[in-house]
Structures are given as structure tokens and as C-alpha cells.
N, C-alpha and C. Protein backbone atom coordinates (compact mmCIF):
# COMPACT_ATOMS: atom_id res chain seq x y z
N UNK A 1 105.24 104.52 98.77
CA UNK A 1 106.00 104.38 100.01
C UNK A 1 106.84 103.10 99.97
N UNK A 2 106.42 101.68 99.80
CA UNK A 2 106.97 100.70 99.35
C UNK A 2 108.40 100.90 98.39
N UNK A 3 108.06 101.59 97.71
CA UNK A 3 109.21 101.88 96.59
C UNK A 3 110.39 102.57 97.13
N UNK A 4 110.21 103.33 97.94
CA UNK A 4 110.68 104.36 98.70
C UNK A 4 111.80 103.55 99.76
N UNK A 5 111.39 103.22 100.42
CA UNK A 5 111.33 102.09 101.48
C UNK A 5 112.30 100.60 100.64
N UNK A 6 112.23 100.17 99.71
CA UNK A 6 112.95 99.35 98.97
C UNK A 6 114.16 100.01 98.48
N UNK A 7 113.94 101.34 97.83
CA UNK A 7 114.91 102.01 96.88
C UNK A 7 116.16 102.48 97.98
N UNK A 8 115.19 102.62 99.36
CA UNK A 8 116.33 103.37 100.23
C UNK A 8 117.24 101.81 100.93
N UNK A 9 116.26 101.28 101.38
CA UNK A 9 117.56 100.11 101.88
C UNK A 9 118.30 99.17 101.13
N UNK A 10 118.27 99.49 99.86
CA UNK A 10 119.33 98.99 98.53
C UNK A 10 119.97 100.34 98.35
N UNK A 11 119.82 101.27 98.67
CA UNK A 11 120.96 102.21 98.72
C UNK A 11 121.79 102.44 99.79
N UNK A 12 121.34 101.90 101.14
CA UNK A 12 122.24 101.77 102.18
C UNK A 12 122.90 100.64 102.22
N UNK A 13 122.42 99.50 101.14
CA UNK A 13 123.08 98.53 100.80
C UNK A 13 124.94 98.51 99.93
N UNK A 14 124.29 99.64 99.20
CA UNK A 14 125.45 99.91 98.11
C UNK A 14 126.75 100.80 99.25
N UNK A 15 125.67 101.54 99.92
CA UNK A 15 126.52 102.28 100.58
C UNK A 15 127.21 101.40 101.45
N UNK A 16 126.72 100.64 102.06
CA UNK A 16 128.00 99.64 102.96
C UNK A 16 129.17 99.06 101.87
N UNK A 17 128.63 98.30 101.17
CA UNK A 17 129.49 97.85 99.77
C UNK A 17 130.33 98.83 99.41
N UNK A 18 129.98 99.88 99.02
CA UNK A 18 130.89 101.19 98.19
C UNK A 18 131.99 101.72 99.06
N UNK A 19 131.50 101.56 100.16
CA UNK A 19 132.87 102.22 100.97
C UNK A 19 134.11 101.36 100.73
N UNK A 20 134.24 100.22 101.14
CA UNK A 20 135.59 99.88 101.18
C UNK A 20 135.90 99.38 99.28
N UNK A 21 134.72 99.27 98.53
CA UNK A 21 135.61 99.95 96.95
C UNK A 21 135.80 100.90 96.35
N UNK A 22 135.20 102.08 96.90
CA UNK A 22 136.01 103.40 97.17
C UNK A 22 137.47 103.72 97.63
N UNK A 23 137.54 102.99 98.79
CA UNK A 23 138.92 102.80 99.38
C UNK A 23 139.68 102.03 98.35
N UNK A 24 139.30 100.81 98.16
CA UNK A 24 140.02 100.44 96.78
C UNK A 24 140.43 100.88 95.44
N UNK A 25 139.73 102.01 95.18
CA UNK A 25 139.52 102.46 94.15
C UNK A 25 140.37 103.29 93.97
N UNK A 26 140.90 104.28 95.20
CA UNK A 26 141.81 105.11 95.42
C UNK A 26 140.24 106.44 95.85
N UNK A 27 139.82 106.32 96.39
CA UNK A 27 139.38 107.13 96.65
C UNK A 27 138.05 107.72 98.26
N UNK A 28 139.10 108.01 98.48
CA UNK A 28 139.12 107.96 100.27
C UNK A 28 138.16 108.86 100.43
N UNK A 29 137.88 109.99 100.19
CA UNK A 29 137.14 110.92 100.88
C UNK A 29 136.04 110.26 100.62
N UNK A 30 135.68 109.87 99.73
CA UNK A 30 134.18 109.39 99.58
C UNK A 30 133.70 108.17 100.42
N UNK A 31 134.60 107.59 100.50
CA UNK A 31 135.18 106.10 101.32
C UNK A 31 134.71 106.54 102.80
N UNK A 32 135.97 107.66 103.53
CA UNK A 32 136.29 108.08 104.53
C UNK A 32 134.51 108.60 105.19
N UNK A 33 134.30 109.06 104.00
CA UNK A 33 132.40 109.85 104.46
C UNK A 33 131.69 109.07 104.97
N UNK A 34 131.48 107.73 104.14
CA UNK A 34 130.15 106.31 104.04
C UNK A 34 130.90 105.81 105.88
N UNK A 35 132.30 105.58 106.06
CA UNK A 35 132.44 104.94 107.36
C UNK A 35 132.01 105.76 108.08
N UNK A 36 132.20 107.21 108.28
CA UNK A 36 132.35 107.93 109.31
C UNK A 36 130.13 107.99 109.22
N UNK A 37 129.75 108.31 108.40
CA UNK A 37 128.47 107.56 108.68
C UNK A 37 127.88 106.87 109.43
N UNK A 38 128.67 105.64 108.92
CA UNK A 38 128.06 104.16 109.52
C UNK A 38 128.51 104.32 111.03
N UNK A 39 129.72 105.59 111.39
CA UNK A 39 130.33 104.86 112.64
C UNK A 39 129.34 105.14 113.39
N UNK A 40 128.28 106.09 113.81
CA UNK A 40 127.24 106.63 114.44
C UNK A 40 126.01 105.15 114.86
N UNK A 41 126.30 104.32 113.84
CA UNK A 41 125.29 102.88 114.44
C UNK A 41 125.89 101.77 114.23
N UNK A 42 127.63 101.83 114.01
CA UNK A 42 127.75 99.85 114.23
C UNK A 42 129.33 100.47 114.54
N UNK A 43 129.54 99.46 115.62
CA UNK A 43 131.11 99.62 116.17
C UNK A 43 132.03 99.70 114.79
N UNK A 44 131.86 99.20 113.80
CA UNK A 44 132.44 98.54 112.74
C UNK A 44 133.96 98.16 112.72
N UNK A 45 134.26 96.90 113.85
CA UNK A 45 135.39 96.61 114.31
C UNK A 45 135.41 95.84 113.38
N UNK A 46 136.92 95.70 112.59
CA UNK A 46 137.22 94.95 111.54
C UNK A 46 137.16 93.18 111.85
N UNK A 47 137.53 92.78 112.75
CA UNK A 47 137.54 91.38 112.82
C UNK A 47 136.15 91.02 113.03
N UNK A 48 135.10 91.87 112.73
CA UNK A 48 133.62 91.52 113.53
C UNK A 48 133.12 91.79 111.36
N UNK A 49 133.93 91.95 110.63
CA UNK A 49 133.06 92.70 109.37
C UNK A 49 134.06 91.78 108.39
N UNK A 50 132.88 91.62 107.51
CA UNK A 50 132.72 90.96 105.89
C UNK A 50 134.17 92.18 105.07
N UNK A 51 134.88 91.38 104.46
CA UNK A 51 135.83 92.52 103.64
C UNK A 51 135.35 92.25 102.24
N UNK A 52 136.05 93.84 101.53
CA UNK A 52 135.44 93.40 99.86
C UNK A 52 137.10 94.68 99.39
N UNK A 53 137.55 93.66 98.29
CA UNK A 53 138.73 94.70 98.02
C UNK A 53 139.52 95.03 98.81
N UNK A 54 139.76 93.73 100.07
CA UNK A 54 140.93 93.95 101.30
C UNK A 54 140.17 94.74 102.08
N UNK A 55 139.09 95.21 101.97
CA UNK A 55 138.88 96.52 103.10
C UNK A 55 137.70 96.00 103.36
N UNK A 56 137.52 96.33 105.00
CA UNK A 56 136.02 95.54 105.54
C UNK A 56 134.73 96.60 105.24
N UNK A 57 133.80 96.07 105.47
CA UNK A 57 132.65 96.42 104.92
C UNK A 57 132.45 98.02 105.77
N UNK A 58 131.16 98.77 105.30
CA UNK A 58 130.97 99.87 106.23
C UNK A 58 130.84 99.43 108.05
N UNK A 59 129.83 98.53 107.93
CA UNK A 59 129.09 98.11 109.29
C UNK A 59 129.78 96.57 109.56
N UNK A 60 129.42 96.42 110.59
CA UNK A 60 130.20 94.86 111.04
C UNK A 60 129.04 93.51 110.28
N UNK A 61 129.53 92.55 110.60
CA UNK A 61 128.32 91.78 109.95
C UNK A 61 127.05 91.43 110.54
N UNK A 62 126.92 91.52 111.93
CA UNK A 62 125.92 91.59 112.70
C UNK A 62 124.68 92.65 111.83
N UNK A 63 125.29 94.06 111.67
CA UNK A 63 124.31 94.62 111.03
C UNK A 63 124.56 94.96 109.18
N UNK A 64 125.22 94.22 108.75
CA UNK A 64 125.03 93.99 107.63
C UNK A 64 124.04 93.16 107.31
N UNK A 65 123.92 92.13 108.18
CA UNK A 65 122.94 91.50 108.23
C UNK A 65 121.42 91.79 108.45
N UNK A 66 121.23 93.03 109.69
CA UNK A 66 120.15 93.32 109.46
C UNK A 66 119.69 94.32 107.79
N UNK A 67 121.02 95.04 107.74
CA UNK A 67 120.28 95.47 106.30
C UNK A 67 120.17 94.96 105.31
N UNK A 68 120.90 93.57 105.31
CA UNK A 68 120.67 93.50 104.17
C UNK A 68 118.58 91.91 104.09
N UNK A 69 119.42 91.68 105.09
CA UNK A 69 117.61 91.36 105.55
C UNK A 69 116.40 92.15 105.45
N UNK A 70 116.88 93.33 105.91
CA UNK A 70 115.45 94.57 105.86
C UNK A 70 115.33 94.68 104.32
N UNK A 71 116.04 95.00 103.57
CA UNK A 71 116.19 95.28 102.38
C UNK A 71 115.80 94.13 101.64
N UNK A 72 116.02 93.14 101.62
CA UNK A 72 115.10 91.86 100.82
C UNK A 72 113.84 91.54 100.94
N UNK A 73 113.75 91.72 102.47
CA UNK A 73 111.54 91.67 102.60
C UNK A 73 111.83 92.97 102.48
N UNK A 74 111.67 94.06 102.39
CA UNK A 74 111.10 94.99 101.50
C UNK A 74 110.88 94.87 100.19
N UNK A 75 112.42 93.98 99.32
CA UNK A 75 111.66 94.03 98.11
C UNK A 75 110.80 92.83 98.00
N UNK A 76 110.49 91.85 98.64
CA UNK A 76 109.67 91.02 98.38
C UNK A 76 108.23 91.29 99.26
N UNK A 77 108.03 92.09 100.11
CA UNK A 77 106.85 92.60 100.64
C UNK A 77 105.87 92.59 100.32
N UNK A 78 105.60 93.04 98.95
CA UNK A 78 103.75 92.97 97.84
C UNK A 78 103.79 92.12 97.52
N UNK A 79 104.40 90.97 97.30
CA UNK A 79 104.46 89.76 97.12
C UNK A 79 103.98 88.52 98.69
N UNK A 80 104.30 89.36 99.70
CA UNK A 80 103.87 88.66 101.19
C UNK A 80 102.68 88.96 101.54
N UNK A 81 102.06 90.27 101.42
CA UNK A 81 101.15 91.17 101.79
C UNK A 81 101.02 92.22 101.21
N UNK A 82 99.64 92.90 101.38
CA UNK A 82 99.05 93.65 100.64
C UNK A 82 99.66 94.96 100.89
N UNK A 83 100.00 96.35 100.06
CA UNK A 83 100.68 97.11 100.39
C UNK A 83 99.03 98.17 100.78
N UNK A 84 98.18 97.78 100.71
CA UNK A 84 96.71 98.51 101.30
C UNK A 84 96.63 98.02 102.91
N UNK A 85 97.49 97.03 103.14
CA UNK A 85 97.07 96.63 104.47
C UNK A 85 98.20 97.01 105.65
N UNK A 86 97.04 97.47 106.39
CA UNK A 86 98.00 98.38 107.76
C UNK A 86 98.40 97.97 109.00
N UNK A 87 97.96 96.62 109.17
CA UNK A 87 98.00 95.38 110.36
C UNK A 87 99.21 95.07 110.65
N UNK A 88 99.97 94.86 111.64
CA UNK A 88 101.08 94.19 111.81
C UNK A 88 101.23 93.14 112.42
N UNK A 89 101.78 92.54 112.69
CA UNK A 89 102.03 91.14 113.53
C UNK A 89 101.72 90.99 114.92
N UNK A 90 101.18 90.11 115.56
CA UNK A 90 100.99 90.30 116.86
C UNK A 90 102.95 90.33 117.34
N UNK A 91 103.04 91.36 118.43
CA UNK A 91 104.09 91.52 118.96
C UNK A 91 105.16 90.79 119.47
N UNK A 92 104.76 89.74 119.79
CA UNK A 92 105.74 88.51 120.31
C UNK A 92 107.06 87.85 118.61
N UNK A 93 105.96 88.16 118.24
CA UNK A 93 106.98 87.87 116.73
C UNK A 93 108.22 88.46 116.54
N UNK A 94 108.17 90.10 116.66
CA UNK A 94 109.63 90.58 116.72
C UNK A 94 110.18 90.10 117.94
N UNK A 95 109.82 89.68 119.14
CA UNK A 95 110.77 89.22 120.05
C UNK A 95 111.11 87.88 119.59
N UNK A 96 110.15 87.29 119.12
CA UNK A 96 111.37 85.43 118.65
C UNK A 96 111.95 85.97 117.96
N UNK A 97 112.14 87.28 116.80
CA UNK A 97 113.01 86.81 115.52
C UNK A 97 114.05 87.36 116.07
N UNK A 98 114.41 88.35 117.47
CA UNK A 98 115.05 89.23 118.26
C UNK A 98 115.93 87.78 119.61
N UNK A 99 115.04 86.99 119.87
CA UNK A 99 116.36 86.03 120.41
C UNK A 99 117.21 85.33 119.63
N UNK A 100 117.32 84.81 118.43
CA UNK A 100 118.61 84.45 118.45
C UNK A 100 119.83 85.26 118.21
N UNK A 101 119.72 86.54 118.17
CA UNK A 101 120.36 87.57 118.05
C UNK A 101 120.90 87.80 119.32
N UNK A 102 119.82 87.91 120.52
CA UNK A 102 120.46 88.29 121.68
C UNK A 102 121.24 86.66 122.15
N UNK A 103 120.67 85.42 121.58
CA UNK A 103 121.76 84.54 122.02
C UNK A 103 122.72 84.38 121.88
N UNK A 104 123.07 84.68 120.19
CA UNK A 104 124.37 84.78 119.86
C UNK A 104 125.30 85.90 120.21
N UNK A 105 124.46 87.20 120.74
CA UNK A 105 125.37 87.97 121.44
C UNK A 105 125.66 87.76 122.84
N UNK A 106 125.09 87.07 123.72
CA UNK A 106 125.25 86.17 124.79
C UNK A 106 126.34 85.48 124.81
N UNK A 107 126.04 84.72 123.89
CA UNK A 107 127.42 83.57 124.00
C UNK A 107 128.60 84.25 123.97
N UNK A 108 129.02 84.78 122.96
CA UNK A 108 130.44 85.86 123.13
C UNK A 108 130.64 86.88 124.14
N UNK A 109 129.77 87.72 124.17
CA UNK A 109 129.82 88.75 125.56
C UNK A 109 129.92 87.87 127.06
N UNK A 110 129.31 86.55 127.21
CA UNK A 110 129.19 86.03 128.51
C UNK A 110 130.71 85.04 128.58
N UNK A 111 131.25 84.62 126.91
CA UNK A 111 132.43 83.95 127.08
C UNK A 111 131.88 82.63 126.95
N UNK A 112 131.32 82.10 126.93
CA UNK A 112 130.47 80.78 126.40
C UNK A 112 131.08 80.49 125.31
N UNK A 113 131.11 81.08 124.42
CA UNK A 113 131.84 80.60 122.94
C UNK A 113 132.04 81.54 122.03
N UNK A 114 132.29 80.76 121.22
CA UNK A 114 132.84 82.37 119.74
C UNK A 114 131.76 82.09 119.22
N UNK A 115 130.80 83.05 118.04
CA UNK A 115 130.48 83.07 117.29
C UNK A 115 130.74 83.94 115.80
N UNK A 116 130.40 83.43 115.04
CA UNK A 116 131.00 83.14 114.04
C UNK A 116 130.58 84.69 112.90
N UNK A 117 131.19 85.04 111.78
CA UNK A 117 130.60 86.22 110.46
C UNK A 117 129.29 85.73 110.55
N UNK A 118 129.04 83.77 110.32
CA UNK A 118 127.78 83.82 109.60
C UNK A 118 126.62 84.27 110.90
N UNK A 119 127.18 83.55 111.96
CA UNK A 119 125.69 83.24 113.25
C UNK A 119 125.20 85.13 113.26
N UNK A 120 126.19 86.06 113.62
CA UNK A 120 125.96 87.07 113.57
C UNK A 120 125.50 87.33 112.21
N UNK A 121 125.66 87.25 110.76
CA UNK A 121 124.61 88.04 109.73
C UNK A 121 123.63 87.45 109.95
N UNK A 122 123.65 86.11 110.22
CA UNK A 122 121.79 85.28 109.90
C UNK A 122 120.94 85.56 111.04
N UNK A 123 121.36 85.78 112.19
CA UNK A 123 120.86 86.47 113.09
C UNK A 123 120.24 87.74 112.70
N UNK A 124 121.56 88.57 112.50
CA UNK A 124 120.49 89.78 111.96
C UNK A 124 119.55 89.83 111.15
N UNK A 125 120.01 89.24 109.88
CA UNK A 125 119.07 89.27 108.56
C UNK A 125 117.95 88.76 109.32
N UNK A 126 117.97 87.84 110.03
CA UNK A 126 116.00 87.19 110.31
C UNK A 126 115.60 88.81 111.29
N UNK A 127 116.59 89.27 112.33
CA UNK A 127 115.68 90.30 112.81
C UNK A 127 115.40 91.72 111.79
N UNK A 128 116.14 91.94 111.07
CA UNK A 128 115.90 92.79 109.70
C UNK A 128 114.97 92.43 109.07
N UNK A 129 114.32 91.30 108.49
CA UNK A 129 114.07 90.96 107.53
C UNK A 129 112.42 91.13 108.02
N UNK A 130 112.47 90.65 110.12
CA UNK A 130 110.99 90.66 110.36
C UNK A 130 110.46 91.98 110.51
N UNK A 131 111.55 92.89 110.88
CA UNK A 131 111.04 94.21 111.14
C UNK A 131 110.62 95.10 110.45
N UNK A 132 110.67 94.74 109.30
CA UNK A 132 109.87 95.02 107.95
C UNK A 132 108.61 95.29 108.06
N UNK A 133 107.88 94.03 108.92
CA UNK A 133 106.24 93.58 108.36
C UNK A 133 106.02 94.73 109.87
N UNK A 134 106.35 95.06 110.82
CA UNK A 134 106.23 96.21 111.14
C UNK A 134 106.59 97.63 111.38
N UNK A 135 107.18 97.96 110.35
CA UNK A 135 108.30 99.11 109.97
C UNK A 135 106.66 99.86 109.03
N UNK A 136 106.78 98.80 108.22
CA UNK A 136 106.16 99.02 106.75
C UNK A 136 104.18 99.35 106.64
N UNK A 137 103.86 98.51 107.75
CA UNK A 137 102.73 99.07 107.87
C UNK A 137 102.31 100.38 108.36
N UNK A 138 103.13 100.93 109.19
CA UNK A 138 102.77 102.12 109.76
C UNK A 138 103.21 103.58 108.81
N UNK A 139 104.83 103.07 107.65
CA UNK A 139 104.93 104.22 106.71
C UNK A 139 103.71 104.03 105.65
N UNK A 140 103.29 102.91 105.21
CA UNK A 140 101.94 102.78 104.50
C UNK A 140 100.90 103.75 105.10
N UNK A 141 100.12 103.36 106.26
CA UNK A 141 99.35 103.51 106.50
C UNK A 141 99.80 105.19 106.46
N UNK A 142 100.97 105.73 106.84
CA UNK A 142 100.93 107.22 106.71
C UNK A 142 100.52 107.60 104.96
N UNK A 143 101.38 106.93 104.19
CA UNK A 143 101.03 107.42 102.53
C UNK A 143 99.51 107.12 102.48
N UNK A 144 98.83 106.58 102.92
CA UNK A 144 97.60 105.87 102.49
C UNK A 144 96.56 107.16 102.98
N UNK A 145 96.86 107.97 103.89
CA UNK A 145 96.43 108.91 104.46
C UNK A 145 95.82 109.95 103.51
N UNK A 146 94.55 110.61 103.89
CA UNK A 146 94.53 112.01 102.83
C UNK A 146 94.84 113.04 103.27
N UNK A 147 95.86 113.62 103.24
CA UNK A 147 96.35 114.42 103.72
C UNK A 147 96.33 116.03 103.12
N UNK A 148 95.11 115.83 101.82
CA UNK A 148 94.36 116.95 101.26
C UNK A 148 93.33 117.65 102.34
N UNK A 149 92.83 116.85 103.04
CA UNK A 149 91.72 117.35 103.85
C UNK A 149 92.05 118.66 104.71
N UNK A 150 91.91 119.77 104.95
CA UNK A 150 91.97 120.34 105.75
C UNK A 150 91.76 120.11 107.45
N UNK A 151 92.56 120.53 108.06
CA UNK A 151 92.29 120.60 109.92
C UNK A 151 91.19 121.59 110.52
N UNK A 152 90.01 120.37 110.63
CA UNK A 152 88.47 120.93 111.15
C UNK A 152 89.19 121.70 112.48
N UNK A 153 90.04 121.05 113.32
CA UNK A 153 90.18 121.69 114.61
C UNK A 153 91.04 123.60 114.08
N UNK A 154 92.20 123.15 113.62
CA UNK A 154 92.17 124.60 112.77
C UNK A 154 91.18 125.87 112.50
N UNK A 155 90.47 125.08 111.89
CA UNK A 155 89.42 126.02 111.06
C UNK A 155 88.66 126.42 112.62
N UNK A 156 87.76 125.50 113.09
CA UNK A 156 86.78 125.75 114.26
C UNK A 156 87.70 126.71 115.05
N UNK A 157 89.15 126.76 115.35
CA UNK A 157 90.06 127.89 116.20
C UNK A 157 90.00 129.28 115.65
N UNK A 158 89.90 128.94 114.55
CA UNK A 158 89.82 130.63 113.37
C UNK A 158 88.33 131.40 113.80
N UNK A 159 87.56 130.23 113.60
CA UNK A 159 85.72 130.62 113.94
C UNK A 159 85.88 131.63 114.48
N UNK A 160 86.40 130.51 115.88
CA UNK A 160 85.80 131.17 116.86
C UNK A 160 86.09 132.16 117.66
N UNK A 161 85.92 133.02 118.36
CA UNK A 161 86.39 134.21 119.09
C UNK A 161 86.70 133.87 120.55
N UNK A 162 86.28 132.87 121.47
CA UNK A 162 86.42 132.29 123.00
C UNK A 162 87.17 131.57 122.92
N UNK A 163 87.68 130.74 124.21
CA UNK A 163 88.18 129.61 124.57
C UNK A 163 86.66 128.87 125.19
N UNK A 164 85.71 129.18 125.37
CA UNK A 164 84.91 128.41 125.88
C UNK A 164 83.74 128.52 124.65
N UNK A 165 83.93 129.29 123.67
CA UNK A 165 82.99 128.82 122.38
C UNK A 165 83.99 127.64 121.56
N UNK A 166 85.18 127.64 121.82
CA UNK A 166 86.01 126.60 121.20
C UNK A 166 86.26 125.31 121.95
N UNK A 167 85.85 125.49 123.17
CA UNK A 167 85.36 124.13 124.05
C UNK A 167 84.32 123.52 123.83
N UNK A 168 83.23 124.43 123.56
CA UNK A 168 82.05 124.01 123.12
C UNK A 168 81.90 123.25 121.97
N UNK A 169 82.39 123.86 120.61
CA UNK A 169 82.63 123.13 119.25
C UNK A 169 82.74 121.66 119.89
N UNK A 170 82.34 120.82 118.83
CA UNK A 170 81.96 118.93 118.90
C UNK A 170 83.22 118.90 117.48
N UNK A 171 84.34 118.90 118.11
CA UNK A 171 85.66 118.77 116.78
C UNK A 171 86.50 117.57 117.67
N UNK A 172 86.06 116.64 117.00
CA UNK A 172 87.41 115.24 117.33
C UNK A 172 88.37 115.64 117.30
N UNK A 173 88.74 114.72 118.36
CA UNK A 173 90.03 114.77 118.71
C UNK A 173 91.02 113.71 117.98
N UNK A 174 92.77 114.25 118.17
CA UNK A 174 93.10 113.66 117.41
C UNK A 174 93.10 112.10 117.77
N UNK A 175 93.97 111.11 116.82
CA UNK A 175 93.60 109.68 117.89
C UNK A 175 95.08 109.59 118.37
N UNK A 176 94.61 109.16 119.50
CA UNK A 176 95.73 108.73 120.35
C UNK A 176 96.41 107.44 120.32
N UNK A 177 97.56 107.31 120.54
CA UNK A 177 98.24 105.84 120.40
C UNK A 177 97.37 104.81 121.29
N UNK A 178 96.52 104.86 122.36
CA UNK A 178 95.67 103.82 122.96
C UNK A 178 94.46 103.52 121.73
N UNK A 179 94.15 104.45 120.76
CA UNK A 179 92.92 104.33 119.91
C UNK A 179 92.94 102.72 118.94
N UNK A 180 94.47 102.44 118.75
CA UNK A 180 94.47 101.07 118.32
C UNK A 180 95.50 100.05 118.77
N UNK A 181 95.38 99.95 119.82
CA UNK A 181 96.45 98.93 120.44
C UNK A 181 97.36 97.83 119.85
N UNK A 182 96.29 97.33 119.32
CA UNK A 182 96.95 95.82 118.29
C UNK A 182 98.17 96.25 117.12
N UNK A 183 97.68 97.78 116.86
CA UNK A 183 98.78 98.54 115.64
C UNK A 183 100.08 99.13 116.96
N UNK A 184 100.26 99.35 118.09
CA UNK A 184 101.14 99.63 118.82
C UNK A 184 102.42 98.44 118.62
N UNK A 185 103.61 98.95 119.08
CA UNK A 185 104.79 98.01 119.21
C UNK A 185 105.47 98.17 120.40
């Protein structure tokens, strides 16, 4: 899953990158595809985005920043923590790494001041980079799963012939999102 999870946000990496040297390249449709993509999650207003080959990036730099943040603690992740471990951060953590992001979008939206390519990527990259350590535990903890086992509740439905011999059956239930709070976000 780790691998997975690394391999994909260095390919959405390339993919921001590739578009506008596609466009450079002479070759638009492929170009034209990766933006019309990206347009679905970042305004990608040119004076707000990193250029490469005269042509600005897929996404603006705000979220270039988060990917390319997400994408570095991913690959450095087994190196931070254990890829067996399913714990995440107590919750307040993604909200600090989440204000200076909303400050620096403050300041410009409220007219306070300009901010800058960099305040917007480093902003993101720290909230990318934290959302990792809880992104990553919960696709773990799904691979980590045995998912060979057969469904007792299944089977006990086949048994049985009632709704009240299938009330009866002692078949757990599944767990519910209250079953571990501390793993909630």
C-alpha cells in the first residue's frame, strides 16, 4: 500500500510537470487532458502557478505544494514510522499544519497583503506533507486486513431459514466508526 501511495503521488507529480512540457513540446491534446483534469480541484489561475517551458504548471502553487508535500512524506514515511502501525496523530495536528494555510489565504482574500508563489507552496507542502501520517494509516490498516476470511454474518444468513433464527445467531457486528475514536478524523 505504501508503494502504491508513493508511486501514485509522484505520478500526479509528473502529471502537473508534464502538462505544460507537453504544451511545449508541441503537443496539446495530451497537455490539453492533464489541465482539463486538474481543472476539477485547483482554479489553476496563471498568475497564482509556478511556469516550466513558458507554460504554468497543471495546478496553482498553493496546491502544487500540497502535492508535492504529500508526495515526499510518503516517500519518506517507513523511514518516520512503522508501515505495521495504524495510529494517527492526535487531531489538533492537522489543524496547526492547516493554519498557516488558512492565514496566508486570509491575508489576500481579506486584502491585508499579497502573498507570495513561495508562502502559498510552503503552506501547502507542510499541510500535504502532514496529511500523510493520517491519509496513510487508515489505507494501511485496510491492506493489513485479511480479507481471505469469509463473512460469518453471510454464511449465518444462508443457515438460516427465519428472521428471528437470524436474530438469534451471536454474529458480531460490524465495527462502527465510534468503535475507535482516537483512529477518527
Amino acid at each position: 500500500m505504501w508503494l502504491i501511495v508513493a508511486l501514485g503521488s509522484l505520478g500526479a507529480i509528473a502529471l502537473i510537470l508534464g502538462a505544460p512540457l507537453a504544451l511545449g513540446a508541441g503537443l496539446p491534446f495530451l497537455s490539453l487532458t492533464i489541465y482539463r483534469a486538474f481543472s476539477y480541484v485547483c482554479h489553476q489561475i496563471p498568475e497564482r502557478s509556478f511556469f516550466i517551458a513558458e507554460h504554468p504548471f497543471a495546478v496553482c502553487s498553493r496546491c502544487f505544494g500540497i502535492y508535492a508535500g504529500f508526495a515526499t512524506a510518503a516517500l519518506i514515511y517507513p523511514f518516520l514510522r512503522s508501515l505495521r502501525s495504524t495510529e494517527t496523530p492526535a487531531r489538533k495536528w492537522l489543524f496547526v499544519a492547516a493554519t498557516p494555510l488558512a492565514i496566508d489565504f486570509a491575508i489576500e482574500f481579506f486584502g491585508i497583503g499579497q502573498n507570495s508563489h513561495f508562502s502559498r507552496f510552503s503552506t501547502g507542502a507542510l499541510l500535504g506533507a502532514v496529511a500523510v501520517f493520517y491519509i496513510m494509516p487508515g489505507l494501511l490498516e485496510l491492506s493489513l486486513r485479511d480479507w481471505s476470511r469469509k463473512n460469518k454474518v453471510g454464511r449465518v444468513a444462508a443457515e438460516t431459514s427465519s428472521r428471528s433464527e437470524l436474530l438469534s445467531q451471536n454474529v458480531p457486528a460490524a465495527p462502527s466508526d465510534y468503535s475507535a475514536p482516537h483512529r477518527r478524523i
